[in-house]
N, C-alpha and C. Protein backbone atom coordinates (compact mmCIF):
# COMPACT_ATOMS: atom_id res chain seq x y z
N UNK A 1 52.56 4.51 48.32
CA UNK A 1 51.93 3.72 49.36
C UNK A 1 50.70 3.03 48.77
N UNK A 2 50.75 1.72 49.21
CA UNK A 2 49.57 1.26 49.02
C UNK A 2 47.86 1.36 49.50
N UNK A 3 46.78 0.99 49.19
CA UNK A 3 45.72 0.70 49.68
C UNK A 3 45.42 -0.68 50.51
N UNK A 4 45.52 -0.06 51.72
CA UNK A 4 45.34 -1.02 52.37
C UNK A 4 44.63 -2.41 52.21
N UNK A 5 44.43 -3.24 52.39
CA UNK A 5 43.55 -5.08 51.88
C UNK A 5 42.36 -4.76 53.19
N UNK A 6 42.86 -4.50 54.05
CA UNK A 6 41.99 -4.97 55.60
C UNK A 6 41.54 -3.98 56.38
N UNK A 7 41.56 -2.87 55.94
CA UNK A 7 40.26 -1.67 56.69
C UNK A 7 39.37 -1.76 56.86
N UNK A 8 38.66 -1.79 58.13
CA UNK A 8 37.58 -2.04 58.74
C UNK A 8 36.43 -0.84 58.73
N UNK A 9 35.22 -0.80 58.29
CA UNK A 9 34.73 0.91 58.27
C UNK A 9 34.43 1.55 59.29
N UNK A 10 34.91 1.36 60.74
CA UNK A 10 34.78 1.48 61.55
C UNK A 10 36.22 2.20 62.13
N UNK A 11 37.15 1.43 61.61
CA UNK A 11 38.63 1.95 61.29
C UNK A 11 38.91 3.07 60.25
N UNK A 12 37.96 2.61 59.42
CA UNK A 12 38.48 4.04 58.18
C UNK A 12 37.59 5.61 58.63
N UNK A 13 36.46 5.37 59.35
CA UNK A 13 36.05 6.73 59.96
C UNK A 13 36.76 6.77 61.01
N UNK A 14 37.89 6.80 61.59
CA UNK A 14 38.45 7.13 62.99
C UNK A 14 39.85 7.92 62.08
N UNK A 15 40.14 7.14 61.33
CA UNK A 15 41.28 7.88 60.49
C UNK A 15 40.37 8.76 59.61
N UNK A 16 39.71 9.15 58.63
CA UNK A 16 39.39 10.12 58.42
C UNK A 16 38.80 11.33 59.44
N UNK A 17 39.26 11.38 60.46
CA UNK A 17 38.59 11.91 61.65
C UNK A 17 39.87 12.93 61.38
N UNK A 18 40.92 12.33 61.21
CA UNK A 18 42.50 13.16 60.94
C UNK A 18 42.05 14.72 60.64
N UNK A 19 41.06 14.25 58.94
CA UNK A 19 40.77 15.48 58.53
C UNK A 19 40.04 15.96 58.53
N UNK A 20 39.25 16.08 60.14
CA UNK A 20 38.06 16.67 60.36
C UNK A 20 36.62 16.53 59.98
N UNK A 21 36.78 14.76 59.63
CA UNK A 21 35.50 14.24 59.47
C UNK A 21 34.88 13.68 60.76
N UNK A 22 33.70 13.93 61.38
CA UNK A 22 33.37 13.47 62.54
C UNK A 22 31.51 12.48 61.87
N UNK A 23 31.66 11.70 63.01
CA UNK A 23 30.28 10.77 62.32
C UNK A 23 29.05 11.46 62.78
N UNK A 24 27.76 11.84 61.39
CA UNK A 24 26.97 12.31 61.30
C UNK A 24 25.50 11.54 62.05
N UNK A 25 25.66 10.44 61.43
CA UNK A 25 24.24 9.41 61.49
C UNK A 25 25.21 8.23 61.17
N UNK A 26 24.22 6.85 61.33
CA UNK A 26 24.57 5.77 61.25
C UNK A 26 23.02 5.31 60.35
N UNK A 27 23.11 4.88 59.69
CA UNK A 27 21.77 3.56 59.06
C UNK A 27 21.65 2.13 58.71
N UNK A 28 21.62 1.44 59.57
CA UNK A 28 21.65 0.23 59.04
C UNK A 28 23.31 -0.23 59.14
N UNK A 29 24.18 -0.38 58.10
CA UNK A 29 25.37 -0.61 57.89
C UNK A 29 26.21 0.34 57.08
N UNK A 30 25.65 1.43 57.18
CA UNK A 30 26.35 2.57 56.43
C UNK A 30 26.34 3.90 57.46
N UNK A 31 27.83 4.23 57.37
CA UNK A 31 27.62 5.62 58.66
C UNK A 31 28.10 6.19 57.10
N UNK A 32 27.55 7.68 57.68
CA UNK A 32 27.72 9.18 57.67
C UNK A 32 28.60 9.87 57.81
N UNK A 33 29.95 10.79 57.40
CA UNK A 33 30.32 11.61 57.79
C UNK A 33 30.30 13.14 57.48
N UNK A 34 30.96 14.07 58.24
CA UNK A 34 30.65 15.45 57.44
C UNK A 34 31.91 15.52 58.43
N UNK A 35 32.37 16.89 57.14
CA UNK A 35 33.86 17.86 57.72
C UNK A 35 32.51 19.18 57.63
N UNK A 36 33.47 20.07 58.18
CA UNK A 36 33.26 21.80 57.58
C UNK A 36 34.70 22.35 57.30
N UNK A 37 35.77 22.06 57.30
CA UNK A 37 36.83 21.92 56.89
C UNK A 37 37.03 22.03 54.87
N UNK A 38 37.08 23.58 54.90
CA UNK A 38 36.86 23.59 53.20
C UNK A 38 35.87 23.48 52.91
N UNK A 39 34.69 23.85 53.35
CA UNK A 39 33.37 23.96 53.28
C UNK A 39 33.03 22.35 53.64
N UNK A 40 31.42 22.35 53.65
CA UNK A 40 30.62 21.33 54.01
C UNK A 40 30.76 20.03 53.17
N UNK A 41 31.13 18.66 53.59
CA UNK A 41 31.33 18.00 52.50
C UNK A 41 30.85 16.61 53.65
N UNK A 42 30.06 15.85 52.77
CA UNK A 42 29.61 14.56 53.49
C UNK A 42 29.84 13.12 52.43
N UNK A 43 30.63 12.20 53.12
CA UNK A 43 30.69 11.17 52.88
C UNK A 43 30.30 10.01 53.62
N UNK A 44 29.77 8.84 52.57
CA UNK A 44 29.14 7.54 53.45
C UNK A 44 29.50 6.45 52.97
N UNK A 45 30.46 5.49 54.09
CA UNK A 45 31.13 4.82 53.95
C UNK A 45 30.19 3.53 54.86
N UNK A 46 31.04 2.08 54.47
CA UNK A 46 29.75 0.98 54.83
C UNK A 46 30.76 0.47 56.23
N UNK A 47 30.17 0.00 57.03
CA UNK A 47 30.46 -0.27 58.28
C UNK A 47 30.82 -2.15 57.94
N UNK A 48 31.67 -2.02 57.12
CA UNK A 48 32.02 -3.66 56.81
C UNK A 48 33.26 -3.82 57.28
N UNK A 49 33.53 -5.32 57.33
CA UNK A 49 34.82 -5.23 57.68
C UNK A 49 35.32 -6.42 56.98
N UNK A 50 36.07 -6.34 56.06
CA UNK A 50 36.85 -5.08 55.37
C UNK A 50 36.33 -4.70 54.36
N UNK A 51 36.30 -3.36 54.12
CA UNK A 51 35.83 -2.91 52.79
C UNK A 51 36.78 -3.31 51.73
N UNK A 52 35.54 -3.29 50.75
CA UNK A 52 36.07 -3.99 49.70
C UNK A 52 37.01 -2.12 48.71
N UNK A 53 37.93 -3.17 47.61
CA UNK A 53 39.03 -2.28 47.55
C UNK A 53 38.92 -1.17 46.38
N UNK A 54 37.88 -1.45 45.67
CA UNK A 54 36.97 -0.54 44.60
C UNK A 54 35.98 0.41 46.10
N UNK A 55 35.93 0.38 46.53
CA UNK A 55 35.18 1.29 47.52
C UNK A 55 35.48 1.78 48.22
N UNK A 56 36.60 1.25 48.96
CA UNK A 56 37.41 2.17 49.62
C UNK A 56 38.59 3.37 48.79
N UNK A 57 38.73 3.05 47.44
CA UNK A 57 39.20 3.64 46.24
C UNK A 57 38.28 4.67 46.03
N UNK A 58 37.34 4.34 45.68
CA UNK A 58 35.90 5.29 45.45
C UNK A 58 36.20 6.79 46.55
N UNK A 59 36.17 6.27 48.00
CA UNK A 59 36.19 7.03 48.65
C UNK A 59 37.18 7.76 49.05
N UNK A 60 38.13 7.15 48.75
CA UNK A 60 39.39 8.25 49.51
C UNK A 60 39.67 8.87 47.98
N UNK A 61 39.16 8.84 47.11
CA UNK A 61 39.06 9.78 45.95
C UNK A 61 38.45 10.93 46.07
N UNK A 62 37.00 10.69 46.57
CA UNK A 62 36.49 12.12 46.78
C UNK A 62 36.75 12.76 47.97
N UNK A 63 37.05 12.06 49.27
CA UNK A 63 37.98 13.01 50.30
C UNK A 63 38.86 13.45 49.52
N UNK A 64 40.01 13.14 48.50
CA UNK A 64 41.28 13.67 48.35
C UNK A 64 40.63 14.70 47.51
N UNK A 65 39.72 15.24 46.25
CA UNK A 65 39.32 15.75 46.09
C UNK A 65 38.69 17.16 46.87
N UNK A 66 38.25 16.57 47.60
CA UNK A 66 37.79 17.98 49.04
C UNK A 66 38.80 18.69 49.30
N UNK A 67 39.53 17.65 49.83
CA UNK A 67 40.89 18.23 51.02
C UNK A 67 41.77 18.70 49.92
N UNK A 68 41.99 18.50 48.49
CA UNK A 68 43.21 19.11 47.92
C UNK A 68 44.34 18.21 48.25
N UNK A 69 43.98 17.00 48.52
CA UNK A 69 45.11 16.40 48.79
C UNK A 69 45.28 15.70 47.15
N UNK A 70 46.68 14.84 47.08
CA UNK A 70 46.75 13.48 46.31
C UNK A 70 46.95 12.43 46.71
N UNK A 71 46.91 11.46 45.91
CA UNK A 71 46.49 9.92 46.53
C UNK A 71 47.42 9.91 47.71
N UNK A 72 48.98 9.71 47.27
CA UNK A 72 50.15 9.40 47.84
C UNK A 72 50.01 10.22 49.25
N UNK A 73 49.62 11.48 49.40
CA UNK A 73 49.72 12.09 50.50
C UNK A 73 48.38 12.10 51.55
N UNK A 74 47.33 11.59 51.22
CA UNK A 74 46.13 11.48 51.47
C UNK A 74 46.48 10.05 52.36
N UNK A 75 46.54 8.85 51.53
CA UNK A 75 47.03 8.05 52.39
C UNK A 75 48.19 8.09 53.35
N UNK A 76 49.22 8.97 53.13
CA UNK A 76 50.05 8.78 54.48
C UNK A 76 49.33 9.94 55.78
N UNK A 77 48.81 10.57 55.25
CA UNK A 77 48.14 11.55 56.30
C UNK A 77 46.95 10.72 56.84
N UNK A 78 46.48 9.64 56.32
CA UNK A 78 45.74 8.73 56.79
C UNK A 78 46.36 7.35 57.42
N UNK A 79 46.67 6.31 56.84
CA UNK A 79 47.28 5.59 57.57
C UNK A 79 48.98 5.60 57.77
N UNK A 80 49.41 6.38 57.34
CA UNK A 80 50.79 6.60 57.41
C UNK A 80 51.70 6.89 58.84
């Protein structure tokens, strides 16, 4: 599966919500999230629309990292 072109960061924290990321804070144009899901883990993603595709790469790297997921299954458990 591919990486999506047109995720909105507003869209990509509602789907990472899947895996028990809920929004922490907001600043400016960058929200916050945190799981406790596999211990404490916080990521901050930019409230653009659309994120660009080195960054949204960036990030669903270190979620898949947390969660034990891999790419392929990370994204279908996300937009799949």
């Amino acid at each position: 599966m591919r990486l999506p072109r047109d995720i909105s960061g507003p869209h990509l924290a509602q789907a990472l919500g899947r895996l028990g990321y809920t929004i922490d804070h907001q600043r400016g144009s960058h929200v916050r999230l945190t799981t406790q899901r596999g211990g404490e883990h916080h990521i901050t993603i930019p409230a653009h629309d659309p994120i660009k595709v080195g960054t949204l790469n960036a990030i669903l790297r270190d979620v898949g990292e947390h969660a034990g997921l891999e790419r392929t299954e990370l994204l279908r458990v996300l937009f799949g």
